[in-house]
N, C-alpha and C. Protein backbone atom coordinates (compact mmCIF):
# COMPACT_ATOMS: atom_id res chain seq x y z
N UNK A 1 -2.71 15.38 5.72
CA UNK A 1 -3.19 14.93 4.43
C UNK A 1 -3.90 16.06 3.71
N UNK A 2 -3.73 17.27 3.69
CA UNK A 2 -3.76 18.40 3.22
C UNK A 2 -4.31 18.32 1.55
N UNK A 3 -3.37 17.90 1.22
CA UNK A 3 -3.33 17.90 -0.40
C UNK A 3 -4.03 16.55 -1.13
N UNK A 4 -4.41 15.48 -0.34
CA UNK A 4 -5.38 14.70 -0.62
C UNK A 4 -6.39 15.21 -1.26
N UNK A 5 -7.08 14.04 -2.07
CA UNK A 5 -8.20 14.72 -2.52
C UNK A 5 -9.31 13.35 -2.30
N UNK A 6 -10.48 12.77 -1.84
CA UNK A 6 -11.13 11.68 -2.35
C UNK A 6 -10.90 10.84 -3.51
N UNK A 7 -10.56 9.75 -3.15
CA UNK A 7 -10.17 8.83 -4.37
C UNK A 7 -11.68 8.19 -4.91
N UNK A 8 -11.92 7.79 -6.46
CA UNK A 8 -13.08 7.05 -6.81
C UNK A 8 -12.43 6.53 -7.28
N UNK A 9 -11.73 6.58 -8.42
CA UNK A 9 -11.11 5.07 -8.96
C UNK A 9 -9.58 4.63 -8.64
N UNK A 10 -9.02 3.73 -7.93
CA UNK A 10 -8.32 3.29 -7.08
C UNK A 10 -7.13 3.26 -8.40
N UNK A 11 -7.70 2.63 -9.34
CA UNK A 11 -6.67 2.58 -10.15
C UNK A 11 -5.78 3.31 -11.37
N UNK A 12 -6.29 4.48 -11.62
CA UNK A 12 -6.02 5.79 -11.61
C UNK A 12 -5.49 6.64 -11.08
N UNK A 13 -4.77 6.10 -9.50
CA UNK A 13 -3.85 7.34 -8.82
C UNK A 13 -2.49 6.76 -9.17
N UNK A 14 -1.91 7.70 -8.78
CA UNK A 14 -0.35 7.82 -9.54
C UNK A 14 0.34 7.83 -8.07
N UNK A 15 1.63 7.39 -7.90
CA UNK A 15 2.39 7.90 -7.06
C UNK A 15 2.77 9.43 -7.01
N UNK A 16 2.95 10.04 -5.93
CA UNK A 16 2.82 11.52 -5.35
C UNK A 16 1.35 12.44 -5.57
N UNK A 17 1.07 11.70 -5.93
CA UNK A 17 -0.56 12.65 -5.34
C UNK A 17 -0.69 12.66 -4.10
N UNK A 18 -0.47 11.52 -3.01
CA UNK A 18 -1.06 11.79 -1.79
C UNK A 18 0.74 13.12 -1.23
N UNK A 19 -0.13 12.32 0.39
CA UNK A 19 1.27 12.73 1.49
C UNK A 19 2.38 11.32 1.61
N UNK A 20 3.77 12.01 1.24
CA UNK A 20 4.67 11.21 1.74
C UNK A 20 4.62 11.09 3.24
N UNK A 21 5.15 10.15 3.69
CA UNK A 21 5.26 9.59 5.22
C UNK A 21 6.21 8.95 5.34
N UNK A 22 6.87 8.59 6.96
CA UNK A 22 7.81 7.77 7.09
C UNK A 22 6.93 7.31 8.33
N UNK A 23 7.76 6.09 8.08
CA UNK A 23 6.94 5.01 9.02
C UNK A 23 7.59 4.59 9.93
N UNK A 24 6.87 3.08 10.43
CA UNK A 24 8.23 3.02 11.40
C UNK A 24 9.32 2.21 11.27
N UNK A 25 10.44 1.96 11.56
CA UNK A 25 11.44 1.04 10.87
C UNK A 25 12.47 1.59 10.02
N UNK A 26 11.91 3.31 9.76
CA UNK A 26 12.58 3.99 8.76
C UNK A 26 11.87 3.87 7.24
N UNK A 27 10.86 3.05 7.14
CA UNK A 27 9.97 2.73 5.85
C UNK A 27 9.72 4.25 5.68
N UNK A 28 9.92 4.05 3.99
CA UNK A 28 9.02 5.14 3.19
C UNK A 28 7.89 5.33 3.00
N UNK A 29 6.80 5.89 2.82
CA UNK A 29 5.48 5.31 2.08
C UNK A 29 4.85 6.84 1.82
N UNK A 30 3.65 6.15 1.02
CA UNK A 30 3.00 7.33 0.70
C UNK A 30 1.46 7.29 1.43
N UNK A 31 0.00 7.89 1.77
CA UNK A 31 -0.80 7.83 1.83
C UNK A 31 -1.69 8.96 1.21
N UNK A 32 -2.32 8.37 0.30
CA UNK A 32 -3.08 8.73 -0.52
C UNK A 32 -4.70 8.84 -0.80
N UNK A 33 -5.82 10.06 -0.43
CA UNK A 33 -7.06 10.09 -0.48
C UNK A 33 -7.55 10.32 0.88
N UNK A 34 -8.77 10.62 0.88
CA UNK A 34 -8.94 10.69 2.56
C UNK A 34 -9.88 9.60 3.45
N UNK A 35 -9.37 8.84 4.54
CA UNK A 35 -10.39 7.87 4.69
C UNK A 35 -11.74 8.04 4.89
N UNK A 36 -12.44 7.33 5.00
CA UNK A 36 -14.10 7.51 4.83
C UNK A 36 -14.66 6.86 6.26
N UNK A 37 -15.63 7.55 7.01
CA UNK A 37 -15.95 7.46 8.57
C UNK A 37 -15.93 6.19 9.22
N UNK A 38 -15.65 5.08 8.53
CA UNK A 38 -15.70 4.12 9.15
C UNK A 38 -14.19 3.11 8.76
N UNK A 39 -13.43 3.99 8.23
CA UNK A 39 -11.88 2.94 7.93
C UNK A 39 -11.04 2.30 8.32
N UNK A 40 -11.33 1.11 8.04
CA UNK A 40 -10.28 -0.31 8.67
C UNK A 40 -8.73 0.68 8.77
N UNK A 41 -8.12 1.41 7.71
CA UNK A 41 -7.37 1.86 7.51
C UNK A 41 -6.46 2.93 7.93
N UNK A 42 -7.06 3.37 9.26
CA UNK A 42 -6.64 4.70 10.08
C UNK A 42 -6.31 4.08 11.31
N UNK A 43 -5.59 2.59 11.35
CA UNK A 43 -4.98 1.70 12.30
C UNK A 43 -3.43 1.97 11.83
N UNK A 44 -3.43 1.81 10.51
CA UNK A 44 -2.38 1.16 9.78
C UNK A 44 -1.09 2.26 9.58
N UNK A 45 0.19 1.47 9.55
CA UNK A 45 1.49 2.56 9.77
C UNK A 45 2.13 2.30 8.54
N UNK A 46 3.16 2.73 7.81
CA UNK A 46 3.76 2.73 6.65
C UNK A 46 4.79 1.56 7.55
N UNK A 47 5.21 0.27 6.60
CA UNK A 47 6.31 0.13 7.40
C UNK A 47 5.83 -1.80 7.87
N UNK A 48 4.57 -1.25 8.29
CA UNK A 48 4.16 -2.61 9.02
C UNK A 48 4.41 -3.85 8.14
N UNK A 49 4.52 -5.06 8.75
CA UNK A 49 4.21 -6.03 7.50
C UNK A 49 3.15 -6.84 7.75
N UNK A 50 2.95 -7.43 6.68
CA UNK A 50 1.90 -8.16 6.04
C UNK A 50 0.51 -8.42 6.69
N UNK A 51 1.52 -9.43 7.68
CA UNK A 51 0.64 -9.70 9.14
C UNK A 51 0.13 -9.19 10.21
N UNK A 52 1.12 -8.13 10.76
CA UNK A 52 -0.13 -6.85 11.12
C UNK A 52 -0.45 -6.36 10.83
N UNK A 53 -0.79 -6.13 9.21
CA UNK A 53 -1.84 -5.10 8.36
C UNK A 53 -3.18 -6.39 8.73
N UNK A 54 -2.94 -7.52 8.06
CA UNK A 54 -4.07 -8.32 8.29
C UNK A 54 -4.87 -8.34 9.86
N UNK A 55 -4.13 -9.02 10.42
CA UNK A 55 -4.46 -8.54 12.13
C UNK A 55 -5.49 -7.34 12.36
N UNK A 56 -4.67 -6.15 11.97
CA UNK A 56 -5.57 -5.18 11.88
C UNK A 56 -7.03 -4.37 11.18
N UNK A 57 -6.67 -5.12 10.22
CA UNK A 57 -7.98 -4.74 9.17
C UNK A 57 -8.48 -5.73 8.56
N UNK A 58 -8.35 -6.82 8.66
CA UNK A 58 -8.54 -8.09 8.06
C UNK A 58 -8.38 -8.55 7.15
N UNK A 59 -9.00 -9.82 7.00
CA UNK A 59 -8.87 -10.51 5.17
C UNK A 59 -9.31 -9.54 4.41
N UNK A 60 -8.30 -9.19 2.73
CA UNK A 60 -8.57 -8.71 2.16
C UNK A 60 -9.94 -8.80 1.12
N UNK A 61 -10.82 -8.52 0.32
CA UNK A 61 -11.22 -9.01 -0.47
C UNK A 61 -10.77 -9.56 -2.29
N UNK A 62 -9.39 -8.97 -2.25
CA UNK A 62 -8.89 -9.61 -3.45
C UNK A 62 -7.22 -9.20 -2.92
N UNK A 63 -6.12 -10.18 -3.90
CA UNK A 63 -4.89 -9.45 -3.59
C UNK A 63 -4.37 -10.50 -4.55
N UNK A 64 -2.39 -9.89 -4.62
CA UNK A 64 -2.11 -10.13 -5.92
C UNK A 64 -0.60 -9.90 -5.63
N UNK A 65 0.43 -10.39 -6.89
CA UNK A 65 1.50 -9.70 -6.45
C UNK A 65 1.88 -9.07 -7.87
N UNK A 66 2.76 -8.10 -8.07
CA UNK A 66 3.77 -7.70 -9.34
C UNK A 66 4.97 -7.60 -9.09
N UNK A 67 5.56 -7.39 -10.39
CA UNK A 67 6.85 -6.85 -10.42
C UNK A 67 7.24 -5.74 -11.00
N UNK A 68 7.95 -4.30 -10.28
CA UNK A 68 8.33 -3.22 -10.79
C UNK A 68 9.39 -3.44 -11.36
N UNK A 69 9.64 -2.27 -12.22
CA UNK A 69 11.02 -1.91 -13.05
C UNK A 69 12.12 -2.19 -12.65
N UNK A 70 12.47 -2.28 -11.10
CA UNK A 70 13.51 -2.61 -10.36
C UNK A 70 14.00 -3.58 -10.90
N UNK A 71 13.33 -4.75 -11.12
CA UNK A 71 13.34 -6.45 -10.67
C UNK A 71 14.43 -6.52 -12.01
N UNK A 72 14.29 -5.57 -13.29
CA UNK A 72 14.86 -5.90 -14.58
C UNK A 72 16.26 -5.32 -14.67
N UNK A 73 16.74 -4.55 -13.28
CA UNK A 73 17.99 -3.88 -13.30
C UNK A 73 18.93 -4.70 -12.65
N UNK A 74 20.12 -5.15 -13.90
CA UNK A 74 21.04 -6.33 -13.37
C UNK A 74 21.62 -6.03 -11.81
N UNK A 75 22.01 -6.55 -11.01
CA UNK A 75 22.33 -6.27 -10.23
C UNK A 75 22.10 -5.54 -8.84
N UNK A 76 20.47 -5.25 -9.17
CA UNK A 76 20.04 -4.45 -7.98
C UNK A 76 19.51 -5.48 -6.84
N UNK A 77 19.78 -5.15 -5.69
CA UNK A 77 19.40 -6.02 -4.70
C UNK A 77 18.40 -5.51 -3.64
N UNK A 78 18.27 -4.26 -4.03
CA UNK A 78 17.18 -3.67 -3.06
C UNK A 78 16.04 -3.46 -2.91
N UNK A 79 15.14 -2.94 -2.05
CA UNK A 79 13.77 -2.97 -2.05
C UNK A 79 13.18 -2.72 -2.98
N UNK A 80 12.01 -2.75 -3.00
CA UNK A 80 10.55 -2.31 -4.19
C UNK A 80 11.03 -3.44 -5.49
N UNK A 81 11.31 -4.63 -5.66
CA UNK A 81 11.76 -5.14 -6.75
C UNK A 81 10.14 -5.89 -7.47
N UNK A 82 9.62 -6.50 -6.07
CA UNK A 82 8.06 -6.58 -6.14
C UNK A 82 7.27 -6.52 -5.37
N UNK A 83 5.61 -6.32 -5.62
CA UNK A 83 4.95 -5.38 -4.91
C UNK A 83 3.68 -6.48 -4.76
N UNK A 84 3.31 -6.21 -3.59
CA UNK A 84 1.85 -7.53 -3.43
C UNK A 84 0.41 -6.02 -2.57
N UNK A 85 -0.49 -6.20 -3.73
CA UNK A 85 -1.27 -5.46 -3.14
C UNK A 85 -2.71 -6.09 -2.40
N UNK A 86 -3.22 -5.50 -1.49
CA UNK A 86 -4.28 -5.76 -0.90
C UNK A 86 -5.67 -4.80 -1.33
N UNK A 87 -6.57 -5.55 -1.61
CA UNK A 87 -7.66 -4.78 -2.30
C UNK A 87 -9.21 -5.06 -1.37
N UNK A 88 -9.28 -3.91 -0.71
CA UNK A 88 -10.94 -4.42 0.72
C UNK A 88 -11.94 -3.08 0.37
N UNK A 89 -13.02 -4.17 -0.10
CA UNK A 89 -14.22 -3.72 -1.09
C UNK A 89 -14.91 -2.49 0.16
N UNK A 90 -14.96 -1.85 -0.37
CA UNK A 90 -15.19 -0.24 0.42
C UNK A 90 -14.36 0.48 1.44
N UNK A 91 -13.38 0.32 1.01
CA UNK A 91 -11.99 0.91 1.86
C UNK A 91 -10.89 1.54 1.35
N UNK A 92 -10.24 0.42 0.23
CA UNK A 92 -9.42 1.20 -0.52
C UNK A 92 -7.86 0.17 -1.15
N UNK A 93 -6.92 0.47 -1.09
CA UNK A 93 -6.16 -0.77 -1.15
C UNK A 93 -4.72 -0.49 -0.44
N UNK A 94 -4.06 -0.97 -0.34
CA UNK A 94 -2.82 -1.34 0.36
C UNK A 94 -1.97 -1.96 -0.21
N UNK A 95 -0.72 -1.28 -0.59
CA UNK A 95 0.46 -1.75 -1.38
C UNK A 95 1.67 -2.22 -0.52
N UNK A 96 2.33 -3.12 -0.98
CA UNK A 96 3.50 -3.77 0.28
C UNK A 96 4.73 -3.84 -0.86
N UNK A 97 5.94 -3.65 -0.03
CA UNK A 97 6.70 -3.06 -1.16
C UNK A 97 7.97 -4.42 -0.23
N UNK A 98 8.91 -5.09 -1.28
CA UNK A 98 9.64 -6.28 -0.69
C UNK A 98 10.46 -5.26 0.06
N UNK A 99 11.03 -6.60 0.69
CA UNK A 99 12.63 -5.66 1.79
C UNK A 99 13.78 -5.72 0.98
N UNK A 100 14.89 -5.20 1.08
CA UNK A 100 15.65 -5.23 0.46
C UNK A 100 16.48 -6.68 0.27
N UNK A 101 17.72 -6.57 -0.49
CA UNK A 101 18.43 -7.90 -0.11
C UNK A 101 17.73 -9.08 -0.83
N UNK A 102 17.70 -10.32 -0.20
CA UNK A 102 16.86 -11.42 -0.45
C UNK A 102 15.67 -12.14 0.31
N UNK A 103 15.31 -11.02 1.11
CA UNK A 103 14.18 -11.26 2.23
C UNK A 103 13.67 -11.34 1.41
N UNK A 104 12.50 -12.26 1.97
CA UNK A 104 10.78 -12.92 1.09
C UNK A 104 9.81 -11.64 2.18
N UNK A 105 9.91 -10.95 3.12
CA UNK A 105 8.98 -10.15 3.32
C UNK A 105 8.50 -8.63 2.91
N UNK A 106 7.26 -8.67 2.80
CA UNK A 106 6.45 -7.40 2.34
C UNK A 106 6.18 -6.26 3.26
N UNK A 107 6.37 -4.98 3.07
CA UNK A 107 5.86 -4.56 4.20
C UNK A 107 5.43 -2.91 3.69
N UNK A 108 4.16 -2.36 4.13
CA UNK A 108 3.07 -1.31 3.63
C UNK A 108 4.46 -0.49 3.24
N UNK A 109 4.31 0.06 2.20
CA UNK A 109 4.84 1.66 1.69
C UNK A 109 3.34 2.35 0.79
N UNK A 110 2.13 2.00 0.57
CA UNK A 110 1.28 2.76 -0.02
C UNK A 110 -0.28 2.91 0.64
N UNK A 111 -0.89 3.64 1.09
CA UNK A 111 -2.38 3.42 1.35
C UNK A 111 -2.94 4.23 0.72
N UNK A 112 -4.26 3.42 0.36
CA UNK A 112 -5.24 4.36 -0.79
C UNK A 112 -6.35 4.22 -0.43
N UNK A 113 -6.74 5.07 0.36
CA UNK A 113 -8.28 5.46 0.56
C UNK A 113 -8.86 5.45 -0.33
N UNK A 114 -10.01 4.44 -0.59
CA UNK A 114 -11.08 5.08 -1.00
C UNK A 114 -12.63 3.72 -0.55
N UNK A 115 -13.55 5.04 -0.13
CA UNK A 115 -14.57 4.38 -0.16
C UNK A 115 -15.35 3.97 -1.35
N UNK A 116 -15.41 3.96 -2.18
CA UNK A 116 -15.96 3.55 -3.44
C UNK A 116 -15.43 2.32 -4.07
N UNK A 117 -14.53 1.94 -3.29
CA UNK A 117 -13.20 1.04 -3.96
C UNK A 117 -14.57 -0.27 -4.21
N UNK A 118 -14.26 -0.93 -5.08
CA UNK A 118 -15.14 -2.11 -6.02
C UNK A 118 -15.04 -3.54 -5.29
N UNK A 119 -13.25 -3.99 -4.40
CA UNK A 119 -13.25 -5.19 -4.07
C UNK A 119 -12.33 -5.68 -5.01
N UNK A 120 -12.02 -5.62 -6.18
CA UNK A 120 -11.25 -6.68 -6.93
C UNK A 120 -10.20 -5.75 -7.78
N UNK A 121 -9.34 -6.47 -8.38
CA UNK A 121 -7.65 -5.60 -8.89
C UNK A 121 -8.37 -5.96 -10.14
């Protein structure tokens, strides 16, 4: 995580600022900022889903879902169409990106360190 830098406002980072990663399963993801000495978040693998992110770091303090640009391209059936993020008040947040196809499951492609993080989207 070289090129990280400390995140303060969570919602202000962009995709490719952090380090790309591959996870396990073959998942893409990115991780972004550097964790802070005590992070739920230095458990967690690109890749995982939903339920062992929770397992591992627990209830979030806020979370949510969207929809990317994908979702509006006729005919696309593949991943990232929508995105459900996890938001844990002094940690940072956690983005889950769909599976491809017509699976209903989520599974990590983003982590964002930050200790400053507020708790709510």
């Amino acid at each position: 995580m070289s090129k990280n830098k400390p995140v303060t406002d969570s919602t202000k980072v962009e995709s490719g600022q952090g380090t790309m990663v591959k996870g396990i399963n073959d998942w893409e993801g990115e991780v972004t900022g550097v964790p802070g000495p005590k992070s739920r978040f230095t458990r967690l693998r690109i890749g995982m889903s939903q339920q062992q992110v929770v397992d591992l770091a627990g209830q979030p303090t806020d979370q949510g879902a969207y929809v990317t640009g994908k979702a509006f391209i006729p005919f696309y059936f593949g991943s990232d169409r929508s995105r459900w993020e996890m938001v844990y008040k002094g940690q940072g947040r956690l983005i889950f990106s769909n599976q491809s196809g017509f699976g209903s499951g989520y599974y990590l492609t983003w982590i964002i360190h930050n200790a400053n993080e507020g708790g709510y989207r």
